[in-house]
Each structure stands twice: as structure tokens, then as C-alpha cells.
C-alpha atoms as a PDB file:
ATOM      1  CA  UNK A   1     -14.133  28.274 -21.309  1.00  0.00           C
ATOM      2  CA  UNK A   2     -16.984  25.957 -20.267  1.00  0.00           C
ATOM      3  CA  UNK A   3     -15.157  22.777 -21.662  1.00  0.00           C
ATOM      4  CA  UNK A   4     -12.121  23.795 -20.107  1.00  0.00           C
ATOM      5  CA  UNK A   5     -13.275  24.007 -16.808  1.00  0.00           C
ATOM      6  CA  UNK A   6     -14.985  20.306 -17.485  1.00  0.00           C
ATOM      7  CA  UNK A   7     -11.549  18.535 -18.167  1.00  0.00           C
ATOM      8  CA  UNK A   8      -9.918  16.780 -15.517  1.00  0.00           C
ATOM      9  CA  UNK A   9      -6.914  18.888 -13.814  1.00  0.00           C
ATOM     10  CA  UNK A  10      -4.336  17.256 -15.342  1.00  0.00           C
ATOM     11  CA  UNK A  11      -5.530  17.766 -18.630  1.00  0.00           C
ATOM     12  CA  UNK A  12      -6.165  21.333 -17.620  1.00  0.00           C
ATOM     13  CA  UNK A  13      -2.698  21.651 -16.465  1.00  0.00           C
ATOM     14  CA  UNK A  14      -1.230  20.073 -19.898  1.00  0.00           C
ATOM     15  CA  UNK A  15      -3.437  22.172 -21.940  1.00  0.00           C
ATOM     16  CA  UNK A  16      -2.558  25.519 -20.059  1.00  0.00           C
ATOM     17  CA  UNK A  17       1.270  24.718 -20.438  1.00  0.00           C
ATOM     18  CA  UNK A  18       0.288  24.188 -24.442  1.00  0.00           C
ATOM     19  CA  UNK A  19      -0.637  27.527 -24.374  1.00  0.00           C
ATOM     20  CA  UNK A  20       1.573  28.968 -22.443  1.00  0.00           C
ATOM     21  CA  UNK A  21       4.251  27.030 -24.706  1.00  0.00           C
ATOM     22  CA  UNK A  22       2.522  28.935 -28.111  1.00  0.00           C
ATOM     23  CA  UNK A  23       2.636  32.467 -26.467  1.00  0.00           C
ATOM     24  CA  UNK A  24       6.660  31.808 -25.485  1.00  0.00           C
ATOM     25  CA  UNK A  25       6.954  30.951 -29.332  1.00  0.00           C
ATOM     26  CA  UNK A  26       5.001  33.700 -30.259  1.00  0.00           C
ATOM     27  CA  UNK A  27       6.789  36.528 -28.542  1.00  0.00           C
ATOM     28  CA  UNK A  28      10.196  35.319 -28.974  1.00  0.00           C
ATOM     29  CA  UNK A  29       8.912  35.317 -32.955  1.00  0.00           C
ATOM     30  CA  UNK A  30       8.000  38.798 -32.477  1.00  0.00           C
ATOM     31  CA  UNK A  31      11.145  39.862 -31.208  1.00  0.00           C
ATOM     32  CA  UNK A  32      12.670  38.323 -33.797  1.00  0.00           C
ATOM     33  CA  UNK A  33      10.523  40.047 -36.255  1.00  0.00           C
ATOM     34  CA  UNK A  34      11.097  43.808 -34.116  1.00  0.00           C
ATOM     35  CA  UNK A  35      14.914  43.018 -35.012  1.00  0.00           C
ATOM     36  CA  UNK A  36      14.068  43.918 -38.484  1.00  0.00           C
ATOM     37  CA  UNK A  37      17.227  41.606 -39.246  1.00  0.00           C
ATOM     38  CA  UNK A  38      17.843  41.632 -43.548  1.00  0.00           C
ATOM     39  CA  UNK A  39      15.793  39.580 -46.016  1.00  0.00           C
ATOM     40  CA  UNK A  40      16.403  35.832 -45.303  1.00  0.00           C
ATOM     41  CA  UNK A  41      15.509  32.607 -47.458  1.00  0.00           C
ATOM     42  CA  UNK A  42      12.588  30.754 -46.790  1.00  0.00           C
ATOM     43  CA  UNK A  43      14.715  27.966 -45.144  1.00  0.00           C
ATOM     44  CA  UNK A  44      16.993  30.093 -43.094  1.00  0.00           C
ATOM     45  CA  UNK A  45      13.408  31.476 -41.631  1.00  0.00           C
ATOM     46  CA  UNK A  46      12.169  27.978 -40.974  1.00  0.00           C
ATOM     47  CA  UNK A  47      15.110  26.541 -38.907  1.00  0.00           C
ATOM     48  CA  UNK A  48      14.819  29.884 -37.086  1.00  0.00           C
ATOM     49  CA  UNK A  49      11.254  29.247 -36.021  1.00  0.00           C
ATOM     50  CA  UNK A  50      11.972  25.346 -35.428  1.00  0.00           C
ATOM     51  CA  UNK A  51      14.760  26.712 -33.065  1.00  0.00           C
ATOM     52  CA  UNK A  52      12.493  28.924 -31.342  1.00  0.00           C
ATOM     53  CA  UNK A  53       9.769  26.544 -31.176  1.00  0.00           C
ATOM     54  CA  UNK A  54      11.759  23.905 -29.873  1.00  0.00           C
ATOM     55  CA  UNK A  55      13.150  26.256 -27.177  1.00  0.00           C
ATOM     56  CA  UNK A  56      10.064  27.435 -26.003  1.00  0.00           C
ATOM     57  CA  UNK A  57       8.978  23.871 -25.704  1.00  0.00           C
ATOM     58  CA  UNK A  58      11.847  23.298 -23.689  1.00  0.00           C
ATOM     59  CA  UNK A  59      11.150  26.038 -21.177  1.00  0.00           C
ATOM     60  CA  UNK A  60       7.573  24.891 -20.877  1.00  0.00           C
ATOM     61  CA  UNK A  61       8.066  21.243 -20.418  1.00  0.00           C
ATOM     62  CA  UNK A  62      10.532  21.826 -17.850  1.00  0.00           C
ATOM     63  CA  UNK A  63       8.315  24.173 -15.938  1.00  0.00           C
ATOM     64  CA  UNK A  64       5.551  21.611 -16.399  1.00  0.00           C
ATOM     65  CA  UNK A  65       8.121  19.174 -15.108  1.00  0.00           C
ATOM     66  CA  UNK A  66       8.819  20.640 -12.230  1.00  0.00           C
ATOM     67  CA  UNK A  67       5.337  21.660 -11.473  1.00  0.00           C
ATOM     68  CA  UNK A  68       4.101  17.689 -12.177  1.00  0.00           C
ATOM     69  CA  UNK A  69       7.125  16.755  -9.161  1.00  0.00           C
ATOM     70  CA  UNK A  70       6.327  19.105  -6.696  1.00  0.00           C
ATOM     71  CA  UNK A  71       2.384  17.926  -6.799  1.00  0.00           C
ATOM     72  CA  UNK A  72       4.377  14.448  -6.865  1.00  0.00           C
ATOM     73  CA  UNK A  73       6.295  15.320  -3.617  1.00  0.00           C
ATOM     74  CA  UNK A  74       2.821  16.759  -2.080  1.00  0.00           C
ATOM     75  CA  UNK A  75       0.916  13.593  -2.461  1.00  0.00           C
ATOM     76  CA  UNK A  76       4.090  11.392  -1.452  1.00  0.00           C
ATOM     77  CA  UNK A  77       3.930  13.364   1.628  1.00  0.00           C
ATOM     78  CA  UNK A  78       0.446  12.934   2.596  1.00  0.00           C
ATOM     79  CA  UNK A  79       0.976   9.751   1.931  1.00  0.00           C
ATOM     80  CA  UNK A  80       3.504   9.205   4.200  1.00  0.00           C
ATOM     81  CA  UNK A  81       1.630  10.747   7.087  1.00  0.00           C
ATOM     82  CA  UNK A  82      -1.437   8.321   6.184  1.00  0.00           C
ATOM     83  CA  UNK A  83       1.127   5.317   6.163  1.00  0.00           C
ATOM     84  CA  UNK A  84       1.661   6.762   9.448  1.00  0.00           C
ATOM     85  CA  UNK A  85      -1.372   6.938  10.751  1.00  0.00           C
ATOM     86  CA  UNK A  86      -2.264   3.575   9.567  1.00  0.00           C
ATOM     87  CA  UNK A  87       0.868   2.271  11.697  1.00  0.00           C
ATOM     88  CA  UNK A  88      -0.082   3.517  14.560  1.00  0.00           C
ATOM     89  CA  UNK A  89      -3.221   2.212  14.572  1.00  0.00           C
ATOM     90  CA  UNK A  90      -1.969  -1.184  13.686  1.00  0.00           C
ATOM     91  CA  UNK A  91       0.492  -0.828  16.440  1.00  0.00           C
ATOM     92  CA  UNK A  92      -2.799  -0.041  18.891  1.00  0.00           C
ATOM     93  CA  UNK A  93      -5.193  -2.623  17.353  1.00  0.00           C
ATOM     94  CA  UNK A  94      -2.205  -5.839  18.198  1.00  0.00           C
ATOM     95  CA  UNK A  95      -1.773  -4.101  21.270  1.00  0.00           C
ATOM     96  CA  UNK A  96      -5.242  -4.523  22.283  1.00  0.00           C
ATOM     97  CA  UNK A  97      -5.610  -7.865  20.367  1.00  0.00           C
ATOM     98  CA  UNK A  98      -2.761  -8.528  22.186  1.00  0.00           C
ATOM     99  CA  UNK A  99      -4.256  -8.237  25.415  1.00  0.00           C
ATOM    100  CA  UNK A 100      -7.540 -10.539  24.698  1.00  0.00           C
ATOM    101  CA  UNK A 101      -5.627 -13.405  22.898  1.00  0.00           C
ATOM    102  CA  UNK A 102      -2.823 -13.505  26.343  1.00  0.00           C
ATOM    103  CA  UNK A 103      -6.090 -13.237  28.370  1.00  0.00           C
ATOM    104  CA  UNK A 104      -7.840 -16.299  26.076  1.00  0.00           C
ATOM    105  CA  UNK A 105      -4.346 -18.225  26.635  1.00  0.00           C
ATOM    106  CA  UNK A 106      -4.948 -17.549  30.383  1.00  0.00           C
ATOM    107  CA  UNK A 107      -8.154 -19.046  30.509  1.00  0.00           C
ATOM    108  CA  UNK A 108      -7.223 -22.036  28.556  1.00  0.00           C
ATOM    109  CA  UNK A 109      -4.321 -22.685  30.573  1.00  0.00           C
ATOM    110  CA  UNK A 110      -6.179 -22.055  33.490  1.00  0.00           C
ATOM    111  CA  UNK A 111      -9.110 -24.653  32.339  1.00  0.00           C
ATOM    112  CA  UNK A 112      -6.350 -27.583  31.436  1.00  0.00           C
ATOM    113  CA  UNK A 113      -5.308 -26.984  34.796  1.00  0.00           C
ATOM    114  CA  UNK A 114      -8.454 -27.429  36.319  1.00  0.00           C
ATOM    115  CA  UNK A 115      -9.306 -30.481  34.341  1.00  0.00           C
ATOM    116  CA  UNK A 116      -5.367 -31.646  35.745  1.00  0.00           C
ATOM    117  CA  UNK A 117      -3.926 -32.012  31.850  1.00  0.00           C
ATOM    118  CA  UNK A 118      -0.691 -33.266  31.590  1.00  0.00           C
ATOM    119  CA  UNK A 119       1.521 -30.979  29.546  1.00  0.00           C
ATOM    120  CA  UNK A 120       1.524 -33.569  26.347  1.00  0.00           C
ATOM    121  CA  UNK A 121      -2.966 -33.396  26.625  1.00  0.00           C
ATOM    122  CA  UNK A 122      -2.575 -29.909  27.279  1.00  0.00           C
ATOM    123  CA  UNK A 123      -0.423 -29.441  23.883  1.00  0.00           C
ATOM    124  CA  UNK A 124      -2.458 -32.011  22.469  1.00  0.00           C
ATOM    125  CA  UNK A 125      -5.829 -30.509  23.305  1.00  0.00           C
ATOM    126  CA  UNK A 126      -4.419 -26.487  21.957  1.00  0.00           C
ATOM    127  CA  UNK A 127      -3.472 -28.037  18.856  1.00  0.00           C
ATOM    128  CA  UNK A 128      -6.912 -29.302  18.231  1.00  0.00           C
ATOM    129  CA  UNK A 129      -8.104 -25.679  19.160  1.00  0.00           C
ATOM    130  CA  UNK A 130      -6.164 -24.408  16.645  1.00  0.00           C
ATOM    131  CA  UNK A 131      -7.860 -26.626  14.208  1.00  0.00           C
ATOM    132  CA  UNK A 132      -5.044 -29.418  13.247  1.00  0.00           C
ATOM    133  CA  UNK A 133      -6.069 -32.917  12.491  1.00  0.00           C
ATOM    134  CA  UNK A 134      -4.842 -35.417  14.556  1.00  0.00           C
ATOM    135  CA  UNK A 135      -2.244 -36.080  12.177  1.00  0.00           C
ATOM    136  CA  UNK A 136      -0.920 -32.402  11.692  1.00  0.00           C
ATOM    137  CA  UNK A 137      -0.203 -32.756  15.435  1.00  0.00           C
ATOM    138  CA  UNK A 138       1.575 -35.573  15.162  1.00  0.00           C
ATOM    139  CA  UNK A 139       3.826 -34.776  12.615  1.00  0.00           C
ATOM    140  CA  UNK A 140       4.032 -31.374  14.730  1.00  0.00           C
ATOM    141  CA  UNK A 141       5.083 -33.215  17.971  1.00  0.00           C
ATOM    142  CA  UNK A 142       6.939 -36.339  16.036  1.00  0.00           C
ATOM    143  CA  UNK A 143       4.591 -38.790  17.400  1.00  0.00           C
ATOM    144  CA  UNK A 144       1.861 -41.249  16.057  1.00  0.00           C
ATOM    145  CA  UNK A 145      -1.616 -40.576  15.501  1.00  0.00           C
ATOM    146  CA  UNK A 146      -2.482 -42.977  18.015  1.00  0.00           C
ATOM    147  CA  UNK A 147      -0.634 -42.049  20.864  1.00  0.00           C
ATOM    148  CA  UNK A 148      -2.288 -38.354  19.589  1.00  0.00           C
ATOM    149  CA  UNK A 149      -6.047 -40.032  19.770  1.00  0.00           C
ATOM    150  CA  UNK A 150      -4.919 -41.515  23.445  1.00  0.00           C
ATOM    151  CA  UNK A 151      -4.057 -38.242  24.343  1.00  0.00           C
ATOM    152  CA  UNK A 152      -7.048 -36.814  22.748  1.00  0.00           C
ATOM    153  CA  UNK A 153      -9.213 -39.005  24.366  1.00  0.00           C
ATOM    154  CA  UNK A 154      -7.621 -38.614  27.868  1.00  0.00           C
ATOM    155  CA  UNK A 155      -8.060 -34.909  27.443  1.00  0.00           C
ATOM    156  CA  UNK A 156     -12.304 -35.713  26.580  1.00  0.00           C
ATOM    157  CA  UNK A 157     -12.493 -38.180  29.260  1.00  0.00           C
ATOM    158  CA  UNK A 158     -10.772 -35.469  31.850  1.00  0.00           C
ATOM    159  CA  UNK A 159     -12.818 -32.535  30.757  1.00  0.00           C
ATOM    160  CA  UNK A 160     -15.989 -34.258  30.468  1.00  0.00           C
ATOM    161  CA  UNK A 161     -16.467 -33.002  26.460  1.00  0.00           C
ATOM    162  CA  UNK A 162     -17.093 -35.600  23.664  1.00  0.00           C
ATOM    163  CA  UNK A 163     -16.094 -33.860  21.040  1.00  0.00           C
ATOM    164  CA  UNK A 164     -13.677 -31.151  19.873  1.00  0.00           C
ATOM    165  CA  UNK A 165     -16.695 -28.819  18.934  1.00  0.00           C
ATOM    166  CA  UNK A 166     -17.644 -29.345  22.691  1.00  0.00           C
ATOM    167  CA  UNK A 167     -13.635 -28.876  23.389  1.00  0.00           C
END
């Protein structure tokens, strides 16, 4: 019983519906045998226990089946209320992310404004916060990289930075 216990409850589960699957066979043998039916050959006998062997299998595996898809069902609900869950928390998390990245826009915005950015140094100069080289942005904004160094360099010389680390 001890190593029964230790097995994992799946295997537990299969083994119990192997037993379960041997008494089936068992009784419907002994029934058979109760019958007291006349003396049969050795073959006869045989198909008559593969028949009831294979039926009792049948019985088993289906309740094993149907036991297996119900647990199935169980955890696929669960699940669903964790994928839930997990949503909704998503949904709150942007939310509030939300609310600090439109409140960072605001205070760039509010900075380009005070360092009077046109709106081509102000696009110029959020580009280069967002990391792009100078010619990312100008393939972004179908200009050349010069006229995107001009415009980085009127953005320095307005805001009193030197470099985009300082930006």
C-alpha cells in the first residue's frame, strides 16, 4: 500500500482503473461460471474470456475517460479564471503606465516649449529620445541626415545641452 500511495496521481488513477478493470473481468467470469452452461472446448472458452476481457476493458477505459476529461475541464476552468485575472491586471498595469508615460509626454512637450522648439526640432529632438540615429530619423521623416544634425544642433543650442545623454 506504501508504494501506492508514493506514485504520482495519475499513475494512481491508471493503476486503480487496472484493477478495477480485473475485478469487472473477474465477476463477469464468475457469472459465467454460476451459469453452469455444458462442457465447452478449450477454444470456445478462450474467445469467451477474450470477449469478456475486452468488454470489461471497455467499460473501464471509458470510465477512466471520462474521469481523465472532467479533471481536464476542471483545470481548463481554473485556468480560464487565472487568464482572467492576469487580464485584468494587465488592463490596470497600462492603465497606470498609461498615466505616467501621457504625464512624461507632458513634460517633454512642455520643456520643447519652453526652450521655443519648432515642431520639426521638437520631432527631431523625441526621436533622439527614443534612441534613433540620426539617420533612422531621417529616413523616418524623408529628409537628410544633415538637415537632421541642423535640427539636432538647433535643438542643443536652444536647450543649452551638448549632448543627447544631456538631452
Amino acid at each position: 500500500m506504501h508504494r501506492f500511495a508514493s506514485l504520482d496521481p495519475s499513475a494512481r488513477r491508471i493503476l486503480a482503473f487496472g484493477a478495477m478493470s480485473l475485478c469487472l473481468f473477474a465477476m463477469l467470469s464468475f457469472i459465467d461460471v454460476l451459469k453452469g452452461d455444458a462442457a465447452v472446448s478449450l477454444s470456445v472458452f478462450a474467445l469467451d474470456m477474450l470477449e469478456k476481457a475486452l468488454l470489461a476493458l471497455a467499460i473501464v477505459t471509458t470510465a477512466y475517460v471520462t474521469t481523465e476529461m472532467r479533471d481536464i475541464r476542471a483545470e481548463r476552468e481554473v485556468l480560464l479564471d487565472d487568464l482572467a485575472r492576469a487580464r485584468i491586471e494587465g488592463d490596470r498595469w497600462r492603465s497606470a503606465a498609461r498615466a505616467h508615460i501621457d504625464g512624461l509626454g507632458l513634460a517633454i512637450r512642455r520643456q520643447f516649449e519652453a526652450w521655443n522648439l519648432t515642431a520639426s526640432e521638437a520631432d527631431v529632438a523625441t526621436l533622439m529620445l527614443k534612441g534613433l540615429s540620426h539617420k533612422e530619423i531621417a529616413r523616418l521623416r524623408n529628409s537628410s541626415a544633415a538637415t537632421v544634425r541642423q535640427q539636432s544642433a538647433a535643438v542643443y543650442a536652444k536647450s543649452g545641452l551638448s549632448s543627447r545623454a544631456e538631452l
